[in-house]
PDB file of N, CA and C in Angstrom:
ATOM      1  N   UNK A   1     128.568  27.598-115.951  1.00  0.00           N
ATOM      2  CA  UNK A   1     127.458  27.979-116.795  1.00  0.00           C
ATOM      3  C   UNK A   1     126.483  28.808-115.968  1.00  0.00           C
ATOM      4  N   UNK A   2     126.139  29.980-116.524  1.00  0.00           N
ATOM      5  CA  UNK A   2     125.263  30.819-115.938  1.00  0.00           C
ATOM      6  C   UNK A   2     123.575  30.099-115.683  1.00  0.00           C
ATOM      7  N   UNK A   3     123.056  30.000-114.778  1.00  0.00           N
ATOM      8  CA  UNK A   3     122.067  29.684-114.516  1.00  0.00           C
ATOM      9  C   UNK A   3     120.643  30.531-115.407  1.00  0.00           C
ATOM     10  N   UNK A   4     119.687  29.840-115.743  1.00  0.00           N
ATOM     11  CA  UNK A   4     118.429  30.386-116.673  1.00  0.00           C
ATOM     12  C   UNK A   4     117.806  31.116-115.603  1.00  0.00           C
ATOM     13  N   UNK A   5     117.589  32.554-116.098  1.00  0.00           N
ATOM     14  CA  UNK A   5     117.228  33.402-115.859  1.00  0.00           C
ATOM     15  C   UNK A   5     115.686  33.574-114.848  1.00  0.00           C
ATOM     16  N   UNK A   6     114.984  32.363-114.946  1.00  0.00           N
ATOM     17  CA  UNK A   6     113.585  31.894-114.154  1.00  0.00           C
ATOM     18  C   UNK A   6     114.573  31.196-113.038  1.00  0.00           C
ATOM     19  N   UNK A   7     115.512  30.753-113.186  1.00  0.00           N
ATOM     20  CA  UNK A   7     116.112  29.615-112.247  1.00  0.00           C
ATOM     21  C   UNK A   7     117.179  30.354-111.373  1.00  0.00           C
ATOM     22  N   UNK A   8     117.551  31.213-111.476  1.00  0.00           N
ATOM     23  CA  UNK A   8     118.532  32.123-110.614  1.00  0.00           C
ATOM     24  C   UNK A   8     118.293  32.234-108.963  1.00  0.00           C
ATOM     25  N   UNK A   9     116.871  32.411-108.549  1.00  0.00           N
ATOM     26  CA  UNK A   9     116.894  32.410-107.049  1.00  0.00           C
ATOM     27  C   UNK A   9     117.195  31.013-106.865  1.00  0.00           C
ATOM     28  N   UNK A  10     116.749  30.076-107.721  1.00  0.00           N
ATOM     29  CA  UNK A  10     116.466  28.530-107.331  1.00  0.00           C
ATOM     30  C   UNK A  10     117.689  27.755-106.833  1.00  0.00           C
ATOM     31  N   UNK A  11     118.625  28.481-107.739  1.00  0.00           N
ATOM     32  CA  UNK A  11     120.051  28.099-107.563  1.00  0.00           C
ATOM     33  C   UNK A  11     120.802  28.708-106.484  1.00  0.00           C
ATOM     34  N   UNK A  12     120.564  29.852-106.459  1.00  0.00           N
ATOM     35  CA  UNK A  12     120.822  30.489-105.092  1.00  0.00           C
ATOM     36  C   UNK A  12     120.338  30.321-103.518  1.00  0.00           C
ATOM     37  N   UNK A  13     119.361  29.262-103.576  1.00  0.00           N
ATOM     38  CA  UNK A  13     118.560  29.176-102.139  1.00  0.00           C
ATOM     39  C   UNK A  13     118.861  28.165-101.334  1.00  0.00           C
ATOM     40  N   UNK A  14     120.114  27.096-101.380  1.00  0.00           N
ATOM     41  CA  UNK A  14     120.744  26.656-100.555  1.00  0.00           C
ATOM     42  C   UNK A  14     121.640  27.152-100.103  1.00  0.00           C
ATOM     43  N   UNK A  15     122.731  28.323-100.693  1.00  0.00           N
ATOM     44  CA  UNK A  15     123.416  28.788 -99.934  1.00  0.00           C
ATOM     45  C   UNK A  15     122.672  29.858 -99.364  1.00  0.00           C
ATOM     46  N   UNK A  16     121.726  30.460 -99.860  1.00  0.00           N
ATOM     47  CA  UNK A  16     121.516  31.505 -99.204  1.00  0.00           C
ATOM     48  C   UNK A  16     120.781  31.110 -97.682  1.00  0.00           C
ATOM     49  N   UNK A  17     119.929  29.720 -97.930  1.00  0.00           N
ATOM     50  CA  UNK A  17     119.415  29.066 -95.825  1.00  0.00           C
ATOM     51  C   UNK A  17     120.508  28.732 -95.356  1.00  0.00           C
ATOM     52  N   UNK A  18     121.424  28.713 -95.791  1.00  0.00           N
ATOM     53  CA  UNK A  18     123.105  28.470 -95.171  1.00  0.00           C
ATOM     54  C   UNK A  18     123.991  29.594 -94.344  1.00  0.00           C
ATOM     55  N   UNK A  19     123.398  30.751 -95.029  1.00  0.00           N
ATOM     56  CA  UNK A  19     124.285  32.085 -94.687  1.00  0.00           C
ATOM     57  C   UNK A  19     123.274  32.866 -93.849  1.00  0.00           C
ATOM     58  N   UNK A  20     121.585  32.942 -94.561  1.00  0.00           N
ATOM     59  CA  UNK A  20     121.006  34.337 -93.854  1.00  0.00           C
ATOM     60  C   UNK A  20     120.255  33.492 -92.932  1.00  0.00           C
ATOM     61  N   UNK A  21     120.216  35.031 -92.386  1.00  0.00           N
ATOM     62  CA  UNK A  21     119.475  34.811 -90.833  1.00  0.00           C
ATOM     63  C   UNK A  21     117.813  34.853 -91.340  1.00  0.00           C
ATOM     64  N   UNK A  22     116.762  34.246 -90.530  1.00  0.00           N
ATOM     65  CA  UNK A  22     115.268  34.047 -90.967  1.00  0.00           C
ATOM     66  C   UNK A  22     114.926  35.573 -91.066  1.00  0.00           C
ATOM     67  N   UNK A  23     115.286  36.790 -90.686  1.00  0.00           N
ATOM     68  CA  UNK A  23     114.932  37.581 -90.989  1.00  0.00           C
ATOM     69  C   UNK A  23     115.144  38.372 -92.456  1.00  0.00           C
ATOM     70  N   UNK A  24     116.675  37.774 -92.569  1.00  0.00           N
ATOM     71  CA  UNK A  24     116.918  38.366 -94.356  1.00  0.00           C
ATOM     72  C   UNK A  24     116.841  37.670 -95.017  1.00  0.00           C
ATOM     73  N   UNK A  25     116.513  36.162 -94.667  1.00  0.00           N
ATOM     74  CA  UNK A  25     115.575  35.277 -95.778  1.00  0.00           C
ATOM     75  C   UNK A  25     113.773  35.401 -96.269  1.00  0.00           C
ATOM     76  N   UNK A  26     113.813  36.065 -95.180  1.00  0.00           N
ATOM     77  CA  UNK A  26     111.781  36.372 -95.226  1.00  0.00           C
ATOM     78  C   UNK A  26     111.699  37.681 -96.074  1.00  0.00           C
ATOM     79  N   UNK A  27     112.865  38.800 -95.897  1.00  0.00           N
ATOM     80  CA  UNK A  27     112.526  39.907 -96.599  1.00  0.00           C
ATOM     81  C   UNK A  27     113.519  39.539 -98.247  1.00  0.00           C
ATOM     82  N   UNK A  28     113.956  39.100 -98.500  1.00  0.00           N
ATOM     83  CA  UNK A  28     114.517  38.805-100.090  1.00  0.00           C
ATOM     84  C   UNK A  28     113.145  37.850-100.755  1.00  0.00           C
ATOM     85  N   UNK A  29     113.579  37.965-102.272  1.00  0.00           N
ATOM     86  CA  UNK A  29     112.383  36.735-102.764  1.00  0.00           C
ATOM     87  C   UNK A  29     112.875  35.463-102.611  1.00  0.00           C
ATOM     88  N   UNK A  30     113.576  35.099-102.102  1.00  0.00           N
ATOM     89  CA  UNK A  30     113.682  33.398-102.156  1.00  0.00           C
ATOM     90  C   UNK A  30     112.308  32.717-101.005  1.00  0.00           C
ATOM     91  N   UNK A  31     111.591  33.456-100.492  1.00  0.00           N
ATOM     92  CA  UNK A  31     111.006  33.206 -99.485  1.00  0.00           C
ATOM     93  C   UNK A  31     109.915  33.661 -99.174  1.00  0.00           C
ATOM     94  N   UNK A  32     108.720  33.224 -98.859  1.00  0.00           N
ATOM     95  CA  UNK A  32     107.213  34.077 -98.515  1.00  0.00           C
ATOM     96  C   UNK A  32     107.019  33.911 -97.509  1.00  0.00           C
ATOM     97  N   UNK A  33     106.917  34.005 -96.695  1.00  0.00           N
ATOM     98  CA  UNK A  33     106.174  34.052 -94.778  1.00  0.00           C
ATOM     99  C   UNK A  33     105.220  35.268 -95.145  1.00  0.00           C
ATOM    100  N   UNK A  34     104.191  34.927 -94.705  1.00  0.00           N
ATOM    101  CA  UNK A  34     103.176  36.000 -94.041  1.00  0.00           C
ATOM    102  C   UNK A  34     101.978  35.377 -94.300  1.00  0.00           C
ATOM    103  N   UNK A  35     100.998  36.799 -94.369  1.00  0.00           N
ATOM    104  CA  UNK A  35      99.467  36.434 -94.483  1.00  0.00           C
ATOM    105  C   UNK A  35      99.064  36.395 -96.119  1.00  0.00           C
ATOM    106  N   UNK A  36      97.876  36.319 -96.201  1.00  0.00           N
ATOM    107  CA  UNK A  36      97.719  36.059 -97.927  1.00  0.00           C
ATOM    108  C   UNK A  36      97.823  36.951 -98.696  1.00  0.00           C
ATOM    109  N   UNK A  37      97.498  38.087 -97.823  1.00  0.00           N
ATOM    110  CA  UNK A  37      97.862  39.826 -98.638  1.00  0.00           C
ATOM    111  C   UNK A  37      99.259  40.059 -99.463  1.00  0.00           C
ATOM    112  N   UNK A  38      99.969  39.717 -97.973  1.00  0.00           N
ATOM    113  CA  UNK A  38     101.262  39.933 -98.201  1.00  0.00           C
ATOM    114  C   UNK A  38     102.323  38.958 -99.591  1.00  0.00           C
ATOM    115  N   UNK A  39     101.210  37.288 -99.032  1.00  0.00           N
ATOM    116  CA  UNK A  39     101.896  36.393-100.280  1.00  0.00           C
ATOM    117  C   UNK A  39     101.749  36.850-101.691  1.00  0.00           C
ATOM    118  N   UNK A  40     100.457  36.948-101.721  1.00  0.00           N
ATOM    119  CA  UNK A  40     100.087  37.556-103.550  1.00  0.00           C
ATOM    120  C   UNK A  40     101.181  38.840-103.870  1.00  0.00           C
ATOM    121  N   UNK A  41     101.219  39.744-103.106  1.00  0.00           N
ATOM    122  CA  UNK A  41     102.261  40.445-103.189  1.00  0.00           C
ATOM    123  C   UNK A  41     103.420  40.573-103.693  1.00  0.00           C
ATOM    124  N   UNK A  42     103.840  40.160-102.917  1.00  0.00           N
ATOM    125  CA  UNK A  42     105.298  39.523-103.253  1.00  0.00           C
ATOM    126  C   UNK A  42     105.308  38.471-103.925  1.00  0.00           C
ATOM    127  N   UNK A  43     104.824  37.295-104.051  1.00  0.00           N
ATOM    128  CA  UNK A  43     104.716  36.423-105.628  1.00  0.00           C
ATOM    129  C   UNK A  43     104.229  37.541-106.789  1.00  0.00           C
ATOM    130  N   UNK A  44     103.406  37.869-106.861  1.00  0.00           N
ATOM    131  CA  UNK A  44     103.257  39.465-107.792  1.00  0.00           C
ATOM    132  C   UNK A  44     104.692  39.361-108.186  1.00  0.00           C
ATOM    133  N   UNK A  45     105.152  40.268-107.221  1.00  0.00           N
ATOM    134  CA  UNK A  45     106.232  40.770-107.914  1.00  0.00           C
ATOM    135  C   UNK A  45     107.175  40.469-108.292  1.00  0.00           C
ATOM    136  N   UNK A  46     107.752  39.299-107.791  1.00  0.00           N
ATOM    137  CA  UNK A  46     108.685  38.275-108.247  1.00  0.00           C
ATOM    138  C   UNK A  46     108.164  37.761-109.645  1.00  0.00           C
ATOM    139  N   UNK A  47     106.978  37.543-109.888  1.00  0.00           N
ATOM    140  CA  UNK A  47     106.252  36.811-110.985  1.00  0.00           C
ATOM    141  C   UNK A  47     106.871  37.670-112.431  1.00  0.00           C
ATOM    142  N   UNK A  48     106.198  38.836-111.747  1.00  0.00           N
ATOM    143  CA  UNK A  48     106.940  40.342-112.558  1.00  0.00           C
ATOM    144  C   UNK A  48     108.157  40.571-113.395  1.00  0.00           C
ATOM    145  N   UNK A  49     108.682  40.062-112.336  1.00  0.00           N
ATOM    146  CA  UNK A  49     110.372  40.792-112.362  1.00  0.00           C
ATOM    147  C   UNK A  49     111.272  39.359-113.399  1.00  0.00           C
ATOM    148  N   UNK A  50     110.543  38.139-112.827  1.00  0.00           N
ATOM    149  CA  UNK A  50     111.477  37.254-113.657  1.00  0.00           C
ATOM    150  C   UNK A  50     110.613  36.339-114.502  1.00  0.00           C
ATOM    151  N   UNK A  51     109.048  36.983-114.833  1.00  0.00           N
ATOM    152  CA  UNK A  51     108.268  36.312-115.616  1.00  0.00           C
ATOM    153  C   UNK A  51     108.387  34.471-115.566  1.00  0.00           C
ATOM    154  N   UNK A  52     108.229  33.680-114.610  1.00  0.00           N
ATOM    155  CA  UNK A  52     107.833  32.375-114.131  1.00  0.00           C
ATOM    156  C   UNK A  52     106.420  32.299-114.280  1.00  0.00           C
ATOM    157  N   UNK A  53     106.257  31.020-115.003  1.00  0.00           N
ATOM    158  CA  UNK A  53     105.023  30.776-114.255  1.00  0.00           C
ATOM    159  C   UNK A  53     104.617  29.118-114.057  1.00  0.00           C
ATOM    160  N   UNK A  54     105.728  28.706-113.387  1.00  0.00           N
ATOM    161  CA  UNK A  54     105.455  27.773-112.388  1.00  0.00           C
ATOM    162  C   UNK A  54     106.031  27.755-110.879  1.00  0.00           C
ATOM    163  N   UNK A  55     105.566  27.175-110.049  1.00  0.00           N
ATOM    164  CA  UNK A  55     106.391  27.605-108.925  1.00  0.00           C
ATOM    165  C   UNK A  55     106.181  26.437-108.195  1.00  0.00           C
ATOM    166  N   UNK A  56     107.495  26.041-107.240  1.00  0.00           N
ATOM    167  CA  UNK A  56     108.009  25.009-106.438  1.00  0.00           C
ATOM    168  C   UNK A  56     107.873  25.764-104.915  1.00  0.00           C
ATOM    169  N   UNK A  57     107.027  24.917-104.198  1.00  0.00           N
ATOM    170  CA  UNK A  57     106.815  25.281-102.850  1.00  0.00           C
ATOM    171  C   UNK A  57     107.442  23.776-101.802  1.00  0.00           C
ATOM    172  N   UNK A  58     108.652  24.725-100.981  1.00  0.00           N
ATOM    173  CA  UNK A  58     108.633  23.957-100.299  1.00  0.00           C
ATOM    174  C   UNK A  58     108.177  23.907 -98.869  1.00  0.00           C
ATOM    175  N   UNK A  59     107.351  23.380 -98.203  1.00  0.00           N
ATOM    176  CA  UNK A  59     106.716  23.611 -97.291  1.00  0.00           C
ATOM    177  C   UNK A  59     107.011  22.849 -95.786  1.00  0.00           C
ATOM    178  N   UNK A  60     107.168  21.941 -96.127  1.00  0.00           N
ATOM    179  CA  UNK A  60     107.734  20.857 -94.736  1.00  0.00           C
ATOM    180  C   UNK A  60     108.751  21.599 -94.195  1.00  0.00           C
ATOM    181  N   UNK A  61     109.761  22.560 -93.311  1.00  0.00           N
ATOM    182  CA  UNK A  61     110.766  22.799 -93.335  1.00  0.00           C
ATOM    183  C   UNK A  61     110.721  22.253 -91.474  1.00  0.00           C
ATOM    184  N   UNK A  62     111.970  22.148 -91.133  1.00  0.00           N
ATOM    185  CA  UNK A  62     112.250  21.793 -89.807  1.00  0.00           C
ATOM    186  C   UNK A  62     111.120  21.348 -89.037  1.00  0.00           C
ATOM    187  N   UNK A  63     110.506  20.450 -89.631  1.00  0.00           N
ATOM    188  CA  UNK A  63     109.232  19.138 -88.806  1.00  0.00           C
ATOM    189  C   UNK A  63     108.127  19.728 -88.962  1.00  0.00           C
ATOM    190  N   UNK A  64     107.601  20.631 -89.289  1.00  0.00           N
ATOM    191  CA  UNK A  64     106.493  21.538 -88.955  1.00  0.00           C
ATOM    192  C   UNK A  64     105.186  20.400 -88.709  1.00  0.00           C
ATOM    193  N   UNK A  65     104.117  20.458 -88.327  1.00  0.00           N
ATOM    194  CA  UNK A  65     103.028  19.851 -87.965  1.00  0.00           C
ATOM    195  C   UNK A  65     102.429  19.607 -89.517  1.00  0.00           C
ATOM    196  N   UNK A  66     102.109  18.025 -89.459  1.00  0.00           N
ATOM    197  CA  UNK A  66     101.222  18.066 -90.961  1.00  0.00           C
ATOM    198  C   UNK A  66     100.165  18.637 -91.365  1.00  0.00           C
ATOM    199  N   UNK A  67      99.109  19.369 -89.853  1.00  0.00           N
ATOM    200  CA  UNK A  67      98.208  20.128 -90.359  1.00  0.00           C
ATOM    201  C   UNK A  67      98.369  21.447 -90.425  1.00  0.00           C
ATOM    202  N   UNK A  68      99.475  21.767 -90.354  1.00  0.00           N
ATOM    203  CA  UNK A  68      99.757  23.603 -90.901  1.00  0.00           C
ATOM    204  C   UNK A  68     100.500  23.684 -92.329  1.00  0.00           C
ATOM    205  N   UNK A  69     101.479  22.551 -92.303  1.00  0.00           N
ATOM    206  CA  UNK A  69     101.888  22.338 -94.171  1.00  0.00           C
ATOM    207  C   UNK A  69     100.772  21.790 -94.753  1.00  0.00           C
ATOM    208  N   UNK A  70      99.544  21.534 -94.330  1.00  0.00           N
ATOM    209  CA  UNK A  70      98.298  21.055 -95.430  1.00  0.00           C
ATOM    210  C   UNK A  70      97.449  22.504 -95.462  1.00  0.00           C
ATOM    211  N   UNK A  71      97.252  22.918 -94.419  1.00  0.00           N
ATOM    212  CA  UNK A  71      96.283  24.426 -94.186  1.00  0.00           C
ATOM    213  C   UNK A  71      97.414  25.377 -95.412  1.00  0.00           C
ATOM    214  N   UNK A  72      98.713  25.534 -94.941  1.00  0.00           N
ATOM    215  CA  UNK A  72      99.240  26.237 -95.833  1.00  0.00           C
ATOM    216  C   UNK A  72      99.154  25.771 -97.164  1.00  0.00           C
ATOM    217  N   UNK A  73      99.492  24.797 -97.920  1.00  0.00           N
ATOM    218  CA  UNK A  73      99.235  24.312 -98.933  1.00  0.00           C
ATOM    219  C   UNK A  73      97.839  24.490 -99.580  1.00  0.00           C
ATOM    220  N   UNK A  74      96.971  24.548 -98.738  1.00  0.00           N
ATOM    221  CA  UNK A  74      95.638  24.810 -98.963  1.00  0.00           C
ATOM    222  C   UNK A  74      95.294  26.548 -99.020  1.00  0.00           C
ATOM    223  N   UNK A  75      95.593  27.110 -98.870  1.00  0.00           N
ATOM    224  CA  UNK A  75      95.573  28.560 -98.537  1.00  0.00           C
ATOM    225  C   UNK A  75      96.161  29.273 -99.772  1.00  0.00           C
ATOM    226  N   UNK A  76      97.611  28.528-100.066  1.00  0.00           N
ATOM    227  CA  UNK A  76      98.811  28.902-100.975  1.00  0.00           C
ATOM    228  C   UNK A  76      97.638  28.520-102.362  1.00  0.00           C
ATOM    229  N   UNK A  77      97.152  27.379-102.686  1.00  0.00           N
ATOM    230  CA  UNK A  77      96.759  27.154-103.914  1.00  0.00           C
ATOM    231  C   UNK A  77      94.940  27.207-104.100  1.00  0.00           C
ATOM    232  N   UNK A  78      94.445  27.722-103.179  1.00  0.00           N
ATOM    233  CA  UNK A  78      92.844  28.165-102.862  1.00  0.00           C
ATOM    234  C   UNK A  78      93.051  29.687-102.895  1.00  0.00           C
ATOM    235  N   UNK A  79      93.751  30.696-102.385  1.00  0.00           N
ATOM    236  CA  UNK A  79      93.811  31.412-101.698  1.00  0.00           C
ATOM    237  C   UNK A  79      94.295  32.604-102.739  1.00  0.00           C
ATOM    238  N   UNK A  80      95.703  32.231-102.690  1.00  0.00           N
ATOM    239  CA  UNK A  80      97.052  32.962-102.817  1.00  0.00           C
ATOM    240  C   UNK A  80      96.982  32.570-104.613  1.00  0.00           C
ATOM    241  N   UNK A  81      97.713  31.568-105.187  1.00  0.00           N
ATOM    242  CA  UNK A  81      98.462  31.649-106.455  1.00  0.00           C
ATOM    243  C   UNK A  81      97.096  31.872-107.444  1.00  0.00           C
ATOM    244  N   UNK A  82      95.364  31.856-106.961  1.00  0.00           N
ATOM    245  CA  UNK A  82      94.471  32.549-108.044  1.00  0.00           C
ATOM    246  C   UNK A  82      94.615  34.334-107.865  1.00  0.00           C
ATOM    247  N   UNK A  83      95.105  34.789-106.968  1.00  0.00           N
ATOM    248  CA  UNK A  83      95.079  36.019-106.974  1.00  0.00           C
ATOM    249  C   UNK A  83      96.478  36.455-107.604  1.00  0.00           C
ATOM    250  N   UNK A  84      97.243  35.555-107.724  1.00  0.00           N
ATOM    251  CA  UNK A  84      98.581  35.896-108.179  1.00  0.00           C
ATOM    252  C   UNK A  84      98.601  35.837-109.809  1.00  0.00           C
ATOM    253  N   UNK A  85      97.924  34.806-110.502  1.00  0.00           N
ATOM    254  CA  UNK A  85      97.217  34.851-111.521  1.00  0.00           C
ATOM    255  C   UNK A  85      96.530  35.872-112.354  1.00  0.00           C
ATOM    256  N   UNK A  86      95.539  36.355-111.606  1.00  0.00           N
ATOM    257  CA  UNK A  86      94.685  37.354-111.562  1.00  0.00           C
ATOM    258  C   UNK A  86      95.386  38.766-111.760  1.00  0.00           C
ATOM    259  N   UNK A  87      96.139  38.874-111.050  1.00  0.00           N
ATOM    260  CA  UNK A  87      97.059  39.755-110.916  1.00  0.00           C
ATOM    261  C   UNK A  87      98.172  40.498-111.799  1.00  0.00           C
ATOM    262  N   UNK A  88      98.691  39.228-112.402  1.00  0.00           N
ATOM    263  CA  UNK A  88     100.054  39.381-113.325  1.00  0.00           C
ATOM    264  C   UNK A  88      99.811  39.622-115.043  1.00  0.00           C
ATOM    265  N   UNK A  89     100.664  39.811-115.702  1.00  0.00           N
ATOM    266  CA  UNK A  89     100.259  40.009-117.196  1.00  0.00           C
ATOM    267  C   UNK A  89     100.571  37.786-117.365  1.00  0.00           C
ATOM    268  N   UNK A  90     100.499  37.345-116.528  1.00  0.00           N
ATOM    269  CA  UNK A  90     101.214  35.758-117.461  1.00  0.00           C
ATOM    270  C   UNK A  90      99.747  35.400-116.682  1.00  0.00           C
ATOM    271  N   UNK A  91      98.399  35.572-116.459  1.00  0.00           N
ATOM    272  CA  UNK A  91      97.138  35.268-116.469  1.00  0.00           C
ATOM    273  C   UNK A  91      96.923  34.788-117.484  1.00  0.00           C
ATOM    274  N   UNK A  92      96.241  33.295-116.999  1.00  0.00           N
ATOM    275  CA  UNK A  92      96.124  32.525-118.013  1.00  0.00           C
ATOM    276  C   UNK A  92      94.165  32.296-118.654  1.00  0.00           C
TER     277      UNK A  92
END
């Protein structure tokens, strides 16, 4: 069964941390690394392209320190997803 059309990277993003290297996982959309410029950005355009508007962050990845997955978490939903909002025609 073909996967729903919002759900297509979602389904794709275990094999794809399986196969790509951190560099062609950071530049595809399954993935955001950067600064806040860059996040709104690229959530932008992903937002765009497959009209979502909820989104699953996973943030803990390989142990990271609890105060940079809280700063990020804090940044991502202070920061980042009101400008992504702001931004898109699915502004609510």
């Amino acid at each position: 069964q073909d996967a729903i059309k919002s759900y297509e990277l979602y389904s794709q993003s275990r094999h794809a941390a399986e196969t790509l290297s951190f560099d062609a996982l950071s530049q595809s959309p399954l993935m955001v690394c950067g600064d806040i410029d860059h996040a709104v950005q690229k959530l932008t355009s992903v937002v765009e392209e497959y009209g979502f508007n909820e989104l699953l962050c996973w943030t803990r990845i390989g142990g990271l320190d609890t105060r940079k997955v809280m700063r990020s978490m804090e940044l991502m939903s202070g920061l980042v997803m009101p400008r992504v909002r702001n931004g898109t025609k699915l502004a609510a």
